[in-house]
Protein backbone atom coordinates (compact mmCIF):
# COMPACT_ATOMS: atom_id res chain seq x y z
CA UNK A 1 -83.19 52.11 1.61
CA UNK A 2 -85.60 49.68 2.56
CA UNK A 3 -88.64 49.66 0.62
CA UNK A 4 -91.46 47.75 2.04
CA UNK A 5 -91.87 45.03 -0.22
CA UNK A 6 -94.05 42.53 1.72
CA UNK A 7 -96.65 44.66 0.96
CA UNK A 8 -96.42 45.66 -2.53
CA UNK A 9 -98.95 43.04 -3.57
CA UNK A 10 -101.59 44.33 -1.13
CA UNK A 11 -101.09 47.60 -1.99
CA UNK A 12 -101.32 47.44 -5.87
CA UNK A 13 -104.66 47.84 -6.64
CA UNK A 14 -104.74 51.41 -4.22
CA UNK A 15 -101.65 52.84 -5.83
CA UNK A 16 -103.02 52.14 -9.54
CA UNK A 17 -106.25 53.58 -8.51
CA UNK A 18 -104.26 56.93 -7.10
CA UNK A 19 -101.68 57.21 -10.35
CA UNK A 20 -99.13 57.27 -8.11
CA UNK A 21 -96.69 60.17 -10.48
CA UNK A 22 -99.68 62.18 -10.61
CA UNK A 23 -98.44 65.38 -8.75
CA UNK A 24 -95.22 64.15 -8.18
CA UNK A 25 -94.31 64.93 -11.62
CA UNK A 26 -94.98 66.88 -14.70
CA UNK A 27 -93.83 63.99 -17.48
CA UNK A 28 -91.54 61.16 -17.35
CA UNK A 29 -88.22 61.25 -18.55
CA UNK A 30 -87.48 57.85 -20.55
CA UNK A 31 -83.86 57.71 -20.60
CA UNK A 32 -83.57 54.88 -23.21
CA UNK A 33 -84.95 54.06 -25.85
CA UNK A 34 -84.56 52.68 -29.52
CA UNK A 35 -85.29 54.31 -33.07
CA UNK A 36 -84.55 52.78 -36.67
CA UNK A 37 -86.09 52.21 -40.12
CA UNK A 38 -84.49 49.16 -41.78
CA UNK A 39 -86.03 50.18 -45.24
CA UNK A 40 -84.27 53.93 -45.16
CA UNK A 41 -80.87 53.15 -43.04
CA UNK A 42 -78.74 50.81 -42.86
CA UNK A 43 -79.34 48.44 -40.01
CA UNK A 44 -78.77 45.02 -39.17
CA UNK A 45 -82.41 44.27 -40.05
CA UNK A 46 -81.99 45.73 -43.28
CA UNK A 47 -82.12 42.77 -45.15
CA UNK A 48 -84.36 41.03 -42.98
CA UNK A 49 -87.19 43.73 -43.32
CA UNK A 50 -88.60 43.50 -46.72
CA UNK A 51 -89.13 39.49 -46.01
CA UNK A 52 -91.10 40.14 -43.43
CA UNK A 53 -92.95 43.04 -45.18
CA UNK A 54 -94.07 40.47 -47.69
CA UNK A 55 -94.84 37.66 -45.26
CA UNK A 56 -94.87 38.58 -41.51
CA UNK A 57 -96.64 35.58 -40.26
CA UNK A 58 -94.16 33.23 -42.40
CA UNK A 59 -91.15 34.93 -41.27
CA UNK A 60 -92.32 34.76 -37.69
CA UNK A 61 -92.61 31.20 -37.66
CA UNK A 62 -89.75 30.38 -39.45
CA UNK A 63 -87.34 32.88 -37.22
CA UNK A 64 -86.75 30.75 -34.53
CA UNK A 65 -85.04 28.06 -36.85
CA UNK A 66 -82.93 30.84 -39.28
CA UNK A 67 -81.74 33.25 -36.48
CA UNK A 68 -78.90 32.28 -34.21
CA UNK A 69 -80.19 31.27 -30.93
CA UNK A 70 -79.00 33.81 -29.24
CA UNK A 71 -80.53 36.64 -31.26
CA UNK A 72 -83.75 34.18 -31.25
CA UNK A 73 -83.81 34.72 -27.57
CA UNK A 74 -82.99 38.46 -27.18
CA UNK A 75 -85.89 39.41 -29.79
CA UNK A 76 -88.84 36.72 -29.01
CA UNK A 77 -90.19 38.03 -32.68
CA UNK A 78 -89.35 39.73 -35.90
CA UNK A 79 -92.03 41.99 -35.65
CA UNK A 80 -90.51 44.61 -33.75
CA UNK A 81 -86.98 44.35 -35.35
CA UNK A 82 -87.78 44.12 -38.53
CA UNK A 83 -89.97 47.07 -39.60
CA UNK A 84 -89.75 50.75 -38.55
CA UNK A 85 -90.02 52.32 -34.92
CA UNK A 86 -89.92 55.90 -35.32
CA UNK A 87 -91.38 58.77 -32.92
CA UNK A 88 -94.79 57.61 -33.93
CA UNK A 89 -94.87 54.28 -32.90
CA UNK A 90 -93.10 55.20 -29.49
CA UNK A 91 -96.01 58.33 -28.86
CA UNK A 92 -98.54 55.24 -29.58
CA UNK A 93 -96.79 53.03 -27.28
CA UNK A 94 -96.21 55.23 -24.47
CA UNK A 95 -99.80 57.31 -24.98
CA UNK A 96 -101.29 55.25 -21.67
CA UNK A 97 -99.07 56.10 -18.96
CA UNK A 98 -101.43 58.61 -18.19
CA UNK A 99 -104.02 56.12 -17.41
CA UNK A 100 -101.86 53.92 -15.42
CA UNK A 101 -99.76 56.37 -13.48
CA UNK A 102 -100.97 59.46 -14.11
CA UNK A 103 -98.71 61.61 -16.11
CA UNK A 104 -97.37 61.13 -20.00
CA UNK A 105 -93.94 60.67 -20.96
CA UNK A 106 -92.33 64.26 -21.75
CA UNK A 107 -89.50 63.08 -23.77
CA UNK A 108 -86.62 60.19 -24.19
CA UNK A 109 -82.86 59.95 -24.41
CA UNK A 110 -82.27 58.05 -27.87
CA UNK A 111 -79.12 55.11 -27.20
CA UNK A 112 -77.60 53.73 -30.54
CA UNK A 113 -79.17 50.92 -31.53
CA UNK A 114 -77.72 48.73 -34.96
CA UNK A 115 -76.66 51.20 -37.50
CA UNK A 116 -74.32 49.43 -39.86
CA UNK A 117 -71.64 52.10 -41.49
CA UNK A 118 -68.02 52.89 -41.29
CA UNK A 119 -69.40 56.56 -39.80
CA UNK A 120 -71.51 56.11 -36.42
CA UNK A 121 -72.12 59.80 -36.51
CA UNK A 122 -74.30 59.35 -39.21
CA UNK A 123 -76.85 57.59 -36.70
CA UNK A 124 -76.52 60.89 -34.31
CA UNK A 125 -77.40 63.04 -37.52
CA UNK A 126 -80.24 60.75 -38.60
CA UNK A 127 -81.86 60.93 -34.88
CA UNK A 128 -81.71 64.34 -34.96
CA UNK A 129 -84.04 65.05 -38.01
CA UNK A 130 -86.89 63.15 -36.41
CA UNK A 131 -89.90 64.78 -35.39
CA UNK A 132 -89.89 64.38 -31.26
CA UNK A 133 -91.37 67.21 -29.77
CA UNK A 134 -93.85 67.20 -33.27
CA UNK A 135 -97.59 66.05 -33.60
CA UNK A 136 -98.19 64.83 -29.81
CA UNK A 137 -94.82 62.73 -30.36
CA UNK A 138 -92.92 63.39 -27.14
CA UNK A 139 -89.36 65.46 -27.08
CA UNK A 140 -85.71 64.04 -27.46
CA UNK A 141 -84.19 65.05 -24.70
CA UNK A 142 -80.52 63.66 -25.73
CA UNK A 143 -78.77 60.94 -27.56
CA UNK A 144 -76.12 58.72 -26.86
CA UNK A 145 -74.04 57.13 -29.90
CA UNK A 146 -71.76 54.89 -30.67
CA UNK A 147 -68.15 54.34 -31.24
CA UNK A 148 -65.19 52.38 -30.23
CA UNK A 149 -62.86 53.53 -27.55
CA UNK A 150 -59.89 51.16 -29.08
CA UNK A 151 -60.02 53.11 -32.97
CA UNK A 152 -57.09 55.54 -32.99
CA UNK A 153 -59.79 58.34 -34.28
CA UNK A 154 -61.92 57.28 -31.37
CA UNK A 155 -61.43 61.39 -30.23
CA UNK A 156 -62.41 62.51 -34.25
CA UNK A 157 -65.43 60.37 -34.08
CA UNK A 158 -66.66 61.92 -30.36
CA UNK A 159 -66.35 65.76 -32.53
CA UNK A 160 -68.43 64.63 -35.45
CA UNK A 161 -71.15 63.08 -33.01
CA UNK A 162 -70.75 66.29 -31.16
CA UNK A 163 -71.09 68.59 -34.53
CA UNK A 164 -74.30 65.83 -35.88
CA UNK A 165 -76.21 67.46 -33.14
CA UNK A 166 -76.54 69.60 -29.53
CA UNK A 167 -78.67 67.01 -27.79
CA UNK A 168 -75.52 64.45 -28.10
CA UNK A 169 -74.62 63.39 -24.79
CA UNK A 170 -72.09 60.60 -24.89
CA UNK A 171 -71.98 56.78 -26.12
CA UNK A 172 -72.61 53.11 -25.70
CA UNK A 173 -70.23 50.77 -26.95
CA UNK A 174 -71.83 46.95 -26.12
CA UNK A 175 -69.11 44.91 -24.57
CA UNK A 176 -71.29 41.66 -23.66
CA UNK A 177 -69.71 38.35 -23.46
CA UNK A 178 -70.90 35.45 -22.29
CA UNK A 179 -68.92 31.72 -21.61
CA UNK A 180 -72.15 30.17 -23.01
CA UNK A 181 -71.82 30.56 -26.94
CA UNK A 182 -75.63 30.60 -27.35
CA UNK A 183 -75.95 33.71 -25.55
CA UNK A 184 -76.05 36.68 -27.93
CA UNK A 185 -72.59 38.23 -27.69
CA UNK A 186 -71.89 41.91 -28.58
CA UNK A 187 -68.07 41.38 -28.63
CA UNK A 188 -65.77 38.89 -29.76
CA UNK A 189 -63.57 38.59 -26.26
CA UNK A 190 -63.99 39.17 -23.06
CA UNK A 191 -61.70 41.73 -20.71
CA UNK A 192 -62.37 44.51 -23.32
CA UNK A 193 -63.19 47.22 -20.67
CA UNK A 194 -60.05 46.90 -19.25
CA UNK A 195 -57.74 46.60 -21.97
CA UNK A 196 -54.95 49.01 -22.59
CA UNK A 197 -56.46 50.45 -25.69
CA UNK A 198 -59.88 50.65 -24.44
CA UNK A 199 -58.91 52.67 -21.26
CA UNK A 200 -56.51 54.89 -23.40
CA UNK A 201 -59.38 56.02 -25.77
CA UNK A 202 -61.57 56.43 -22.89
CA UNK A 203 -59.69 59.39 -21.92
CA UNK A 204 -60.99 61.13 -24.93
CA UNK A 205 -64.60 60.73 -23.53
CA UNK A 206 -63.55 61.38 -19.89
CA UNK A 207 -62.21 65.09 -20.75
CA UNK A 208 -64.94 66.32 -23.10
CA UNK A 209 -67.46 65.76 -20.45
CA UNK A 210 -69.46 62.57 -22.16
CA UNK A 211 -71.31 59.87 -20.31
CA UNK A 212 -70.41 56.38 -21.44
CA UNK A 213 -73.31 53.53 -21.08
CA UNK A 214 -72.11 50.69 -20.48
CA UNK A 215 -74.01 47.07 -21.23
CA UNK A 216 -72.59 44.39 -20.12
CA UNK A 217 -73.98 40.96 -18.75
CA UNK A 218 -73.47 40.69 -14.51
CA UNK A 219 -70.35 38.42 -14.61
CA UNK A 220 -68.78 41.64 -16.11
CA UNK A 221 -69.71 44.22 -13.26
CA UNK A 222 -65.94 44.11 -12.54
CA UNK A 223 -64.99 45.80 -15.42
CA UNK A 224 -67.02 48.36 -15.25
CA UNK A 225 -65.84 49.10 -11.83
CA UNK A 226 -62.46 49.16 -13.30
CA UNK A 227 -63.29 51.95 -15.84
CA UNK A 228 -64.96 53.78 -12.98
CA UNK A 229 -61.74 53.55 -10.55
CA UNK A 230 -59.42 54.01 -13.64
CA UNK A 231 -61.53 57.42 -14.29
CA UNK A 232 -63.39 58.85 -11.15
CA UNK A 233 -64.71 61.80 -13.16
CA UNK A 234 -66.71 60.41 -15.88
CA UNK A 235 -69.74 59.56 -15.44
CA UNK A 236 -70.46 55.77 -16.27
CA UNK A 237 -74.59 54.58 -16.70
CA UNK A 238 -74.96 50.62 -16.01
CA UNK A 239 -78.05 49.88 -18.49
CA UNK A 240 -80.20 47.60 -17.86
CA UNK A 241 -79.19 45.94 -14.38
CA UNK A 242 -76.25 44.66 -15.80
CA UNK A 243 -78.31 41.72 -16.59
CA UNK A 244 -77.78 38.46 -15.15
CA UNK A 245 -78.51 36.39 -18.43
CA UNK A 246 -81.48 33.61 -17.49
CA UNK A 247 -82.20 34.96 -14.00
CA UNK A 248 -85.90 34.34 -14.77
CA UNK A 249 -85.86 31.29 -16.72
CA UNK A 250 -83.62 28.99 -19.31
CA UNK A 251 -81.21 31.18 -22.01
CA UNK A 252 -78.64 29.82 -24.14
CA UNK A 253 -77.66 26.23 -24.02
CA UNK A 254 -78.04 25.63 -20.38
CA UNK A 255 -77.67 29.34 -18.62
CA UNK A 256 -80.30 29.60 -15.93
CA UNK A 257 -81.23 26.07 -16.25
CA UNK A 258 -83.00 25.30 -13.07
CA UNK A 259 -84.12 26.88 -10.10
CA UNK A 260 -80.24 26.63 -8.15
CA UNK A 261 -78.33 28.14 -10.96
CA UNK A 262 -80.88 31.01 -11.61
CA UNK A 263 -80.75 31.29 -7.40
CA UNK A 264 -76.69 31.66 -7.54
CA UNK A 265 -76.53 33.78 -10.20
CA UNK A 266 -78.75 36.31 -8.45
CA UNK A 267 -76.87 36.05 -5.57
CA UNK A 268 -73.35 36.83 -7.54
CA UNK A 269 -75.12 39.56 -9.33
CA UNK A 270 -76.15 41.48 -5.94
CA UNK A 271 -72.83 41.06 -3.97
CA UNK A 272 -70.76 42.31 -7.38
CA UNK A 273 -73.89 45.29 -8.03
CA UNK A 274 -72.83 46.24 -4.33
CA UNK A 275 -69.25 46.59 -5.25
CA UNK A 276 -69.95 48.90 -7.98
CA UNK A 277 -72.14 51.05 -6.35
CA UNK A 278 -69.37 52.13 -4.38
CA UNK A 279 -68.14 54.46 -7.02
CA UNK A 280 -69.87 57.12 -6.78
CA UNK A 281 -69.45 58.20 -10.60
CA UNK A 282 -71.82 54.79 -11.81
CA UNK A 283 -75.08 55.52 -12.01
CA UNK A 284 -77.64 52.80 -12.79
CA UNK A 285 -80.96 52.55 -14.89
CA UNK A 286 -84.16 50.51 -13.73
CA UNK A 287 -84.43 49.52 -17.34
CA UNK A 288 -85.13 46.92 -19.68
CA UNK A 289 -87.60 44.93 -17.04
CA UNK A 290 -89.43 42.94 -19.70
CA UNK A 291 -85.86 42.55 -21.39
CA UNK A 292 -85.52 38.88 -22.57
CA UNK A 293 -82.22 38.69 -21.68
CA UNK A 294 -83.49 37.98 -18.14
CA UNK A 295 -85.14 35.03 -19.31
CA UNK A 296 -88.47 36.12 -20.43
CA UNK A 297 -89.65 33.89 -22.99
CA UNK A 298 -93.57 34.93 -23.59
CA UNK A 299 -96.26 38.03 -23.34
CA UNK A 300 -96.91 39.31 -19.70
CA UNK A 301 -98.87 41.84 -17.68
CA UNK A 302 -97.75 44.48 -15.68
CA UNK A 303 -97.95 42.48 -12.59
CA UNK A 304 -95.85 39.40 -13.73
CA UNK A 305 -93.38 41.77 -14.36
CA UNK A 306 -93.32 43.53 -10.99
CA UNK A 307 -93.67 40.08 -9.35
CA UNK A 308 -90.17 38.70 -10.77
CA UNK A 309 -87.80 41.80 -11.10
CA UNK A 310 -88.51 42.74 -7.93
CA UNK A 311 -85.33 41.29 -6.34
CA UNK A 312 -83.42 43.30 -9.16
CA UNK A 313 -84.94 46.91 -8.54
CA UNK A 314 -85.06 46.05 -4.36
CA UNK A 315 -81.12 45.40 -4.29
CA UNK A 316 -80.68 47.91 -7.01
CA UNK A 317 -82.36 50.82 -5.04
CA UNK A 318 -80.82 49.83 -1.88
CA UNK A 319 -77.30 50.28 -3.06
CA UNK A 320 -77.06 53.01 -5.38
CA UNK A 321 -79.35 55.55 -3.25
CA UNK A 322 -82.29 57.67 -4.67
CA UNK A 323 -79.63 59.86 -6.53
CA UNK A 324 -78.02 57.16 -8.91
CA UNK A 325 -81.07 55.86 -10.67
CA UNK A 326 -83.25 56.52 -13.72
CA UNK A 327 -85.92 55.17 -15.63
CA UNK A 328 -85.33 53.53 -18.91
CA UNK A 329 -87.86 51.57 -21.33
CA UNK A 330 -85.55 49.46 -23.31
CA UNK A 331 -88.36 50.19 -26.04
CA UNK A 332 -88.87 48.49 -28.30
CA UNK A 333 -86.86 45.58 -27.64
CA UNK A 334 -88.94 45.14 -24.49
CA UNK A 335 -91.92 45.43 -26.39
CA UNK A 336 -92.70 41.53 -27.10
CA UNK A 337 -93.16 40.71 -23.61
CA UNK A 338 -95.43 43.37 -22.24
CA UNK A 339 -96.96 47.27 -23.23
CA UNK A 340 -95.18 50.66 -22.45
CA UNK A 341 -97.68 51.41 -19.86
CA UNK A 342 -97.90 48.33 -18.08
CA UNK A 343 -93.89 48.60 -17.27
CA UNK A 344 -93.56 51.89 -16.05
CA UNK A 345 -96.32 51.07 -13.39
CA UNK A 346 -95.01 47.89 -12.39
CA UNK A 347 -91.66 50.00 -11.62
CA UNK A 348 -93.65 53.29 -9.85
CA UNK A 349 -95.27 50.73 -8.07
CA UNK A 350 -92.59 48.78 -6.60
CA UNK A 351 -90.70 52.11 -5.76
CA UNK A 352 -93.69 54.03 -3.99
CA UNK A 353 -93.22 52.70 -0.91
CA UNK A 354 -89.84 54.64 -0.47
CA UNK A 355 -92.03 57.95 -1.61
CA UNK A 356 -92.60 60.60 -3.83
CA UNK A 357 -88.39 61.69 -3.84
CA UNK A 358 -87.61 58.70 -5.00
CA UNK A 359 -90.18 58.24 -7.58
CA UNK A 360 -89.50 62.12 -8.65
CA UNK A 361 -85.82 61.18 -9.17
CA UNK A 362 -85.72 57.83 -10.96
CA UNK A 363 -88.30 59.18 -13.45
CA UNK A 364 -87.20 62.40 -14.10
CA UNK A 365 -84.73 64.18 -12.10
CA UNK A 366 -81.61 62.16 -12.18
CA UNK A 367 -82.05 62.14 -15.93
CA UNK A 368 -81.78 65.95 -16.00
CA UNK A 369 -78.84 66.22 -13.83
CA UNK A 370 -76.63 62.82 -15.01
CA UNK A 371 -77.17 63.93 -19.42
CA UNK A 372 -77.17 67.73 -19.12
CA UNK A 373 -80.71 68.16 -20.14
């Protein structure tokens, strides 16, 4: 699927103008997002909240030097992280996509995001009592947990997410590592997809029906094409391109460091995002394009964005087909690098060329089909 890129640039200013969902569809189906309060649950930023409550602009400055580098880098500021993002703040931050592209967002798919207890479930319950769908806020459409596929009551813990709430869907469990120890890593070795326990628990998720997110960083695509093979009936959603860690500028201690690295790394991450594509059970979200993980480092516009993950939602398109993609915020943890409204029309407008199919599936249609909505 070739998708006239040359052009895009030209073109941008006419497509804006013409909102290019408008008509193509009735809202926008965000199919990942982020909710916590680190004052009322427990979270990772639970005890960093009330410091910045009492001094934001302190904390700010000083978080740089107290945070480990690689949290440092995936956050870009405390602000976000550190105080509460509830339905409210997401209707606020999403309230101009009618403006830019011409239709609001309907409703989101909630994916577990920090909640520190012995009971993940408890996260699934808490979700659940939120008002989406309340006061202009938009609609949960579905929510993916958490839980780990090694515990020996991995199959208990998939019923009491199940019984927490109807719009459960499935889970995430993080497996990023990284060789570079400054990297933020979400697991403590690597290979974890494809260990014995992990693909025995699995089978738990595989026969009730569940979807299972995966997040991992691009030198792990294999794995995930290992789960896929291992279990051609699940359905497995690659969030967030997989992402190839400093693609767009410096991370870590010396990932991405200069023009030739950052050029070979992309070029790894297509050839192994082509090998995955060929199970047909992966599907794969255009999310998390302001996600500093790539390598953003500072506030951008709309544009800037389009500009530099263009490679990344080109090669994406092209090998997973119109069929196997969504649309997913990453919000709010894209949030410090650019506004709600500003993404979703940098995406729209690099996939309009292609036409209004395409655009009608990535933003709302696949997400109906691939979480049972």
């Amino acid at each position: 699927m070739r998708l006239g890129w040359r052009h895009r640039r030209e073109r941008a200013q006419e497509r804006f103008m013409t909102q290019v969902l408008a008509g193509v569809v009735p809202g926008i189906i965000d199919t990942h997002i982020h909710q916590w309060d680190p004052f009322t649950t427990p979270r990772e930023a639970s005890k960093l909240a009330p410091l910045y409550k009492r001094a934001p602009k302190l904390l700010d400055r000083v978080a740089p030097i107290i945070l480990a580098k690689g949290v440092w880098q995936m956050v870009r500021t405390a602000q976000y992280a550190a105080q509460p993002y509830l339905p409210v703040d997401y209707a606020a931050d999403v309230a101009g996509t009618v403006e830019t592209v011409g239709v609001p967002v309907q409703s989101a798919v909630h994916v577990q995001c920090g909640w520190h207890s012995d009971d993940q479930s408890e996260e699934t319950a808490w979700l659940d009592g939120l008002p989406f769908g309340k006061g202009g806020n938009p609609g949960l459409a579905a929510i993916v947990g958490t839980d780990d596929p090694r515990d020996p009551d991995f199959a208990t813990m998939l019923d009491r997410h199940a019984a927490a709430s109807s719009r459960f869907r499935g889970i995430r469990f993080m497996t990023t590592w990284h060789p570079d120890k400054h990297v933020l890593n979400w697991i403590d070795e690597p290979g974890v997809m494809t260990s014995p326990a992990f693909l025995k628990g699995f089978a738990h998720l595989a026969e009730r029906g569940l979807t299972y997110d995966a997040y991992v960083y691009s030198d792990q695509i294999h794995e995930v094409a290992a789960l896929a093979k291992e279990y051609p009936d699940a359905t497995i959603v690659l969030d967030h391109f997989a992402p190839p860690v400093g693609v767009l500028g410096p991370m870590g201690r010396a990932t991405g460091r200069d023009a030739a690295a950052r050029a070979d790394m992309l070029a790894r991450w297509k050839d192994n995002l082509a090998l995955l594509s060929e199970h047909t059970n992966v599907v794969a979200k255009h999310s998390g394009l302001a996600f500093p993980m790539l390598g953003w480092s500072e506030r951008v516009s709309g544009d800037e964005v389009a500009e530099k993950v263009a490679p990344l939602v080109q090669h994406q398109t092209e090998v997973f087909g119109e069929d196997r993609l969504m649309w997913g915020s990453n919000y709010p943890m894209d949030k410090a690098i650019c506004p709600y409204p500003e993404i979703v029309r940098a995406l729209a407008d690099l996939l309009a060329p292609a036409g209004p199919d395409l655009l009608r599936k990535v933003f709302r249609d696949n997400a109906i089909r691939v979480y049972n909505l």
